[in-house]
Protein backbone atom coordinates (compact mmCIF):
# COMPACT_ATOMS: atom_id res chain seq x y z
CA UNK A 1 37.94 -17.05 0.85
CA UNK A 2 38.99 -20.51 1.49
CA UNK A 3 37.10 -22.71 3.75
CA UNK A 4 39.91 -23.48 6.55
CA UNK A 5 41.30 -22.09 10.02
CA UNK A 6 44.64 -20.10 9.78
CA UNK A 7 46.12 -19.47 12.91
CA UNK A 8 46.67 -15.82 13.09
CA UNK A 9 49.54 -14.35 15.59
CA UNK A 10 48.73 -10.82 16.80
CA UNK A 11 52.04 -9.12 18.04
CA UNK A 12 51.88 -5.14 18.69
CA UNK A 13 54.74 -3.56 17.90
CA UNK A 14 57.61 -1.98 20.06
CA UNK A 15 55.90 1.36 20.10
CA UNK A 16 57.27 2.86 23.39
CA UNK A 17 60.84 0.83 22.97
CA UNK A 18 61.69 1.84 19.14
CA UNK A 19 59.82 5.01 18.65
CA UNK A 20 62.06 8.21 17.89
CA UNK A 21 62.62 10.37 20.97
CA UNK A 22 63.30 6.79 23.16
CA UNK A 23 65.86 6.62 25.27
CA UNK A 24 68.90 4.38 23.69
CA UNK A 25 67.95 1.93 26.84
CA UNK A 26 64.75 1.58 25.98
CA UNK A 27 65.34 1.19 22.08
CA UNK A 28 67.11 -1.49 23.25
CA UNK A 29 64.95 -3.17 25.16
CA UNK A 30 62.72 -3.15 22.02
CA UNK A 31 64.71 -5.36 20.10
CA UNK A 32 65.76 -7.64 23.39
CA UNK A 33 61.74 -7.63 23.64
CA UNK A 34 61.22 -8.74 19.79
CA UNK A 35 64.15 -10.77 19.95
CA UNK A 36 62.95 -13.06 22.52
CA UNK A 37 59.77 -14.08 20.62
CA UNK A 38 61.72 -15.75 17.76
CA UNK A 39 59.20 -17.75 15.92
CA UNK A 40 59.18 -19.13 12.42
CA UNK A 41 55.41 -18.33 10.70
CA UNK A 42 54.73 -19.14 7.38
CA UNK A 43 53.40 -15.48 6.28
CA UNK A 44 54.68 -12.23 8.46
CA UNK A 45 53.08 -9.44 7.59
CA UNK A 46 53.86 -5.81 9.11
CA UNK A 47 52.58 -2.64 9.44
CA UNK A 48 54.62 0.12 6.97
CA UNK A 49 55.38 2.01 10.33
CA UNK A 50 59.22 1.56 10.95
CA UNK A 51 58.54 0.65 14.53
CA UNK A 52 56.65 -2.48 13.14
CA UNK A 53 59.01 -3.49 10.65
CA UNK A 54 62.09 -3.10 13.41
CA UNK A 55 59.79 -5.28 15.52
CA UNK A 56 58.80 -7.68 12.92
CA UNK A 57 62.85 -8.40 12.24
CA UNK A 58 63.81 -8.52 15.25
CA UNK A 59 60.71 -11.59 15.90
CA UNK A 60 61.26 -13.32 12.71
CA UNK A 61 64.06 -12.66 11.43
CA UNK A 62 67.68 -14.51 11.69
CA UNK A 63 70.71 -12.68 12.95
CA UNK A 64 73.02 -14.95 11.16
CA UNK A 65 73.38 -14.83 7.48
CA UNK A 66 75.09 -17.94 7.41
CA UNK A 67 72.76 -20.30 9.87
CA UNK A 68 70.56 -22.47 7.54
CA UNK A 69 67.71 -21.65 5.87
CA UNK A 70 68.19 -18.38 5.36
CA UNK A 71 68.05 -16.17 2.10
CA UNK A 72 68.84 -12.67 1.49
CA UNK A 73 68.95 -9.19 3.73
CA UNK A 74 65.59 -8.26 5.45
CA UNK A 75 66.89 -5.56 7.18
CA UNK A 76 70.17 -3.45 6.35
CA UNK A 77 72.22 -2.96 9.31
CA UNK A 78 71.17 0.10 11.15
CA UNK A 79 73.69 2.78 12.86
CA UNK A 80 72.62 4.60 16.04
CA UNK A 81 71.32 8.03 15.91
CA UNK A 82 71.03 9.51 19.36
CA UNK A 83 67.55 9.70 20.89
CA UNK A 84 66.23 8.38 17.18
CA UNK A 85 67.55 4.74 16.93
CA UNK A 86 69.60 2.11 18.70
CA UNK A 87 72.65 0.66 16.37
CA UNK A 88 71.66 -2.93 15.14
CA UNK A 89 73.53 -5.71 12.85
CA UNK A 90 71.59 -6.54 9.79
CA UNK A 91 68.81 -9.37 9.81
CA UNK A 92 68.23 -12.04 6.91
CA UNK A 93 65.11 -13.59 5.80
CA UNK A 94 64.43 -17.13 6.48
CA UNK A 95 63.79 -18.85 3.29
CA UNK A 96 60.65 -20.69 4.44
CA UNK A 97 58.80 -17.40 4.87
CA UNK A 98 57.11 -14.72 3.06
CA UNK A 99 57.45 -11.24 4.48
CA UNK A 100 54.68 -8.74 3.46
CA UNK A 101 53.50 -4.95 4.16
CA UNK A 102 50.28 -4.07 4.34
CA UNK A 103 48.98 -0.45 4.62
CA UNK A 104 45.50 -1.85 6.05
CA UNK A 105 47.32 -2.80 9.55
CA UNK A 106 48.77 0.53 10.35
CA UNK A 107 48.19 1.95 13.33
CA UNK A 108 45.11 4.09 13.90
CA UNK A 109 46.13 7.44 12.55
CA UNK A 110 45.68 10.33 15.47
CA UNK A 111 46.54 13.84 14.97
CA UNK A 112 50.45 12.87 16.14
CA UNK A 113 53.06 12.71 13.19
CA UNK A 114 54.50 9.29 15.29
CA UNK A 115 51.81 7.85 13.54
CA UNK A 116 53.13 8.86 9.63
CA UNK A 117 55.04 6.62 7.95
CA UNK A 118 57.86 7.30 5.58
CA UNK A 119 57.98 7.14 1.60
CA UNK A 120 58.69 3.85 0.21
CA UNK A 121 61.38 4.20 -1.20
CA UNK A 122 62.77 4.99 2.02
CA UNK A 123 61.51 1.75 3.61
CA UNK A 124 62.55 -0.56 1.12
CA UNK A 125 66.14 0.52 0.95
CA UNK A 126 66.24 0.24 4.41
CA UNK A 127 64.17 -3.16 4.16
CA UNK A 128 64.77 -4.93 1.26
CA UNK A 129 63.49 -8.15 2.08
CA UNK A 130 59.93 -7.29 2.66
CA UNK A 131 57.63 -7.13 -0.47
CA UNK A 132 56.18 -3.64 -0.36
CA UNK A 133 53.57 -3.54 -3.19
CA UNK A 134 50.98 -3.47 -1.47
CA UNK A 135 52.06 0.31 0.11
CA UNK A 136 51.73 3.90 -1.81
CA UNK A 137 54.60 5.64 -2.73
CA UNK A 138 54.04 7.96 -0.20
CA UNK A 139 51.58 8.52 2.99
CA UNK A 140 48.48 9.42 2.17
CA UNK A 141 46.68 7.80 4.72
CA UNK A 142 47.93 10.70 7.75
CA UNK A 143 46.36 14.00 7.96
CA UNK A 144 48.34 16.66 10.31
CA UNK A 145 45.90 17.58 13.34
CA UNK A 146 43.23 14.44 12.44
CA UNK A 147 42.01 11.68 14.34
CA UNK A 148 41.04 8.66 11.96
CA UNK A 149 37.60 7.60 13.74
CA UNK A 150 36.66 4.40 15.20
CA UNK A 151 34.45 3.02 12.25
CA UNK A 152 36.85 3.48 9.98
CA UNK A 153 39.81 1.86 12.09
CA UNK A 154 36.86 -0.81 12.20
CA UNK A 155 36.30 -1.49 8.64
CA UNK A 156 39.99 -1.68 7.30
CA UNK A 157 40.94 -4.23 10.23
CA UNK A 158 38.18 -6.19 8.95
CA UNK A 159 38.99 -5.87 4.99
CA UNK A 160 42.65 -6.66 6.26
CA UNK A 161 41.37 -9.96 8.14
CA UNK A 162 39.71 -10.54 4.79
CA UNK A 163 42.91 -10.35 2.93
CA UNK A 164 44.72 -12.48 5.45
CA UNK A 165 42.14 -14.81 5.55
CA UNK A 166 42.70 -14.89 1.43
CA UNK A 167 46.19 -15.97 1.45
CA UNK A 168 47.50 -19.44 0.85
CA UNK A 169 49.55 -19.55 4.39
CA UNK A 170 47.69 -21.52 7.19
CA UNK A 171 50.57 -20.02 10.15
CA UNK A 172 50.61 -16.11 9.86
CA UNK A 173 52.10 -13.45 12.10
CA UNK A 174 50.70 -9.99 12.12
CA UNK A 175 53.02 -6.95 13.17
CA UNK A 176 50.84 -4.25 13.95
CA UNK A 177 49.67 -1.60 16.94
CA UNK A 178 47.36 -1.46 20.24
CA UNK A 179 44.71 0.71 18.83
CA UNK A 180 44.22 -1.18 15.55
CA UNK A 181 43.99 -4.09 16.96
CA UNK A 182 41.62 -3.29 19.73
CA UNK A 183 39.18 -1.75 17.17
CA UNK A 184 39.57 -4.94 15.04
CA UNK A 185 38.95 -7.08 17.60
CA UNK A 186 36.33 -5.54 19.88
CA UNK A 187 33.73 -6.38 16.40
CA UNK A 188 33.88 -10.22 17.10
CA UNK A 189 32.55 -12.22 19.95
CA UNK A 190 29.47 -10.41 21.13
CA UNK A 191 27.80 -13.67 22.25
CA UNK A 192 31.25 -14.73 24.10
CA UNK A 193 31.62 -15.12 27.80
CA UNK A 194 32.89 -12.80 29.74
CA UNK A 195 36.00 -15.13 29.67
CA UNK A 196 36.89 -15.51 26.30
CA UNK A 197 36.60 -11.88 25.58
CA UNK A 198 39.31 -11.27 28.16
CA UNK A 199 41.21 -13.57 25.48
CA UNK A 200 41.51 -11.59 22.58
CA UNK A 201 40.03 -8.01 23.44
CA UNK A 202 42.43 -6.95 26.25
CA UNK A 203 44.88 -4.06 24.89
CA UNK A 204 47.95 -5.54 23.69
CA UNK A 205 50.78 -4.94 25.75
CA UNK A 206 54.29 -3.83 24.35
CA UNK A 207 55.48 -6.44 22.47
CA UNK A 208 53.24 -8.96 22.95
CA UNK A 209 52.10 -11.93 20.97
CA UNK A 210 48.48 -13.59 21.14
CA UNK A 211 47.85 -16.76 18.73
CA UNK A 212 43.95 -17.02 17.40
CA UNK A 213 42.15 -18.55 14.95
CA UNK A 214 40.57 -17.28 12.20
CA UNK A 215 37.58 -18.89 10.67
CA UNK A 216 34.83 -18.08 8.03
CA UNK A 217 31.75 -19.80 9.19
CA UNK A 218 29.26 -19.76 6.01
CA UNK A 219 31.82 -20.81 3.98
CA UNK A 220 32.34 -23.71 6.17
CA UNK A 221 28.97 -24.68 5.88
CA UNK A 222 29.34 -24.75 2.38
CA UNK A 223 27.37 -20.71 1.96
CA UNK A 224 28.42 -17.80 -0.15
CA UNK A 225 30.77 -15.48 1.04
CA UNK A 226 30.79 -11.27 1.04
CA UNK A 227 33.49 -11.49 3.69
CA UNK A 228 31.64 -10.65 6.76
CA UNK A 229 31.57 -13.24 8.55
CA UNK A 230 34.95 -14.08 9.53
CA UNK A 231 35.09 -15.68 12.88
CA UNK A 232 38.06 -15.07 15.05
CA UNK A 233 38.64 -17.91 18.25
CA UNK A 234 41.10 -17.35 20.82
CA UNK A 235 43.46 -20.04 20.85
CA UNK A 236 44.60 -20.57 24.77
CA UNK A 237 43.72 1.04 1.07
CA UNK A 238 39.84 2.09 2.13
CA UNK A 239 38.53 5.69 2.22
CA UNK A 240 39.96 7.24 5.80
CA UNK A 241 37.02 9.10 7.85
CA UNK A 242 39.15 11.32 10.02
CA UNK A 243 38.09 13.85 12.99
CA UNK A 244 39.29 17.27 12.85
CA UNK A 245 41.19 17.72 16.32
CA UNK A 246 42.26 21.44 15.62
């Protein structure tokens, strides 16, 4: 753990917008959503759920493969499927930034099967310019008819704030859902007002984007570290518990 303050960019992904069974309207008012936050991070990292990758294109990724800057496909060009997907151009990587899945920052897995992601293989075809190593072949994080539980949602978010807070990239966008990062975020700031809780623990609204920083306090003060005490300021593959829901 290094002793510094990485801004960390919390964006939920277009989960209503580019989820299968959406109307083609509102599919594409995902990507007009994702589109319009267009911001150039240092480290993106998304959940493996296609809905998060779509979203995390569509934010930092460049529609032109011939505008400056940019390097090689991040996303293939899609073709519509009715009441599954929305037609879209392919995206390209910007050069400048290093695009990562994580399996930690997936969404809270309920008994659904929207929240199941797809073999790897799959997704990296379909992505290629994301580095996937640090996702199973397939998805063995989903149980049919479970509910992960809360603790559990709890202590990945905060092993995955431990791995973010790891990484040599002071500007880092996270691409991720409502529930994870409520869970996350509801274990920091218990002595906060009232005020700057409204900051960071609100639920995330579709498509949005919050900027905080992240901040290990011992180390800071020069202590040892077991990567508990990461500090998170609003700026203005674990072992799943799961509860049987059949």
């Amino acid at each position: 753990m290094r002793s510094r303050a990485p801004t960390l960019s919390l964006s939920h992904s277009l989960t209503l917008s580019l989820a299968p069974r959406a109307s083609l309207v509102r599919q594409e008012l995902g990507w007009t959503q994702a589109h319009a936050i267009r911001a150039c991070p240092q480290l993106v990292v998304s959940s493996p759920l296609t809905r998060a990758l779509e979203t995390a294109v569509g934010a930092f990724g460049c529609p032109e493969a011939s505008a400056d800057g940019v390097g090689g496909v991040l996303m293939e060009a899609q073709t519509g499927i009715e009441d599954v997907r929305a037609a879209h151009a392919a995206s390209y990587a910007y050069s400048g930034i290093r695009y990562v899945v994580h399996e930690l920052c997936r969404e809270r897995c309920g008994p659904s099967n929207c929240d199941a992601r797809r073999e790897r293989e799959t997704l990296q075809r379909e992505f290629p310019g994301f580095d996937f190593g640090l996702v199973g072949d397939t998805d063995t994080q989903w149980v049919e008819g479970a509910a992960e539980t809360e603790g559990s949602v709890v202590a990945r978010g905060l092993q995955f704030l431990q791995w973010v807070m790891a990484q040599p990239e002071r500007e880092v966008a996270v691409v991720t859902h409502s529930a994870f990062l409520w869970f996350t975020l509801l274990s920091f700031g218990g002595d906060s007002s009232r005020a700057v809780k409204s900051k960071y623990q609100r639920w995330f609204e579709n498509g949005e984007m919050r900027a905080v920083v992240l901040s290990d306090l011992l180390q800071v003060r020069g202590s040892a570290v077991d990567g508990s005490n990461a500090h998170v300021e609003p700026h203005v593959e674990p072992q799943r518990d799961l509860l049987d829901l059949k």
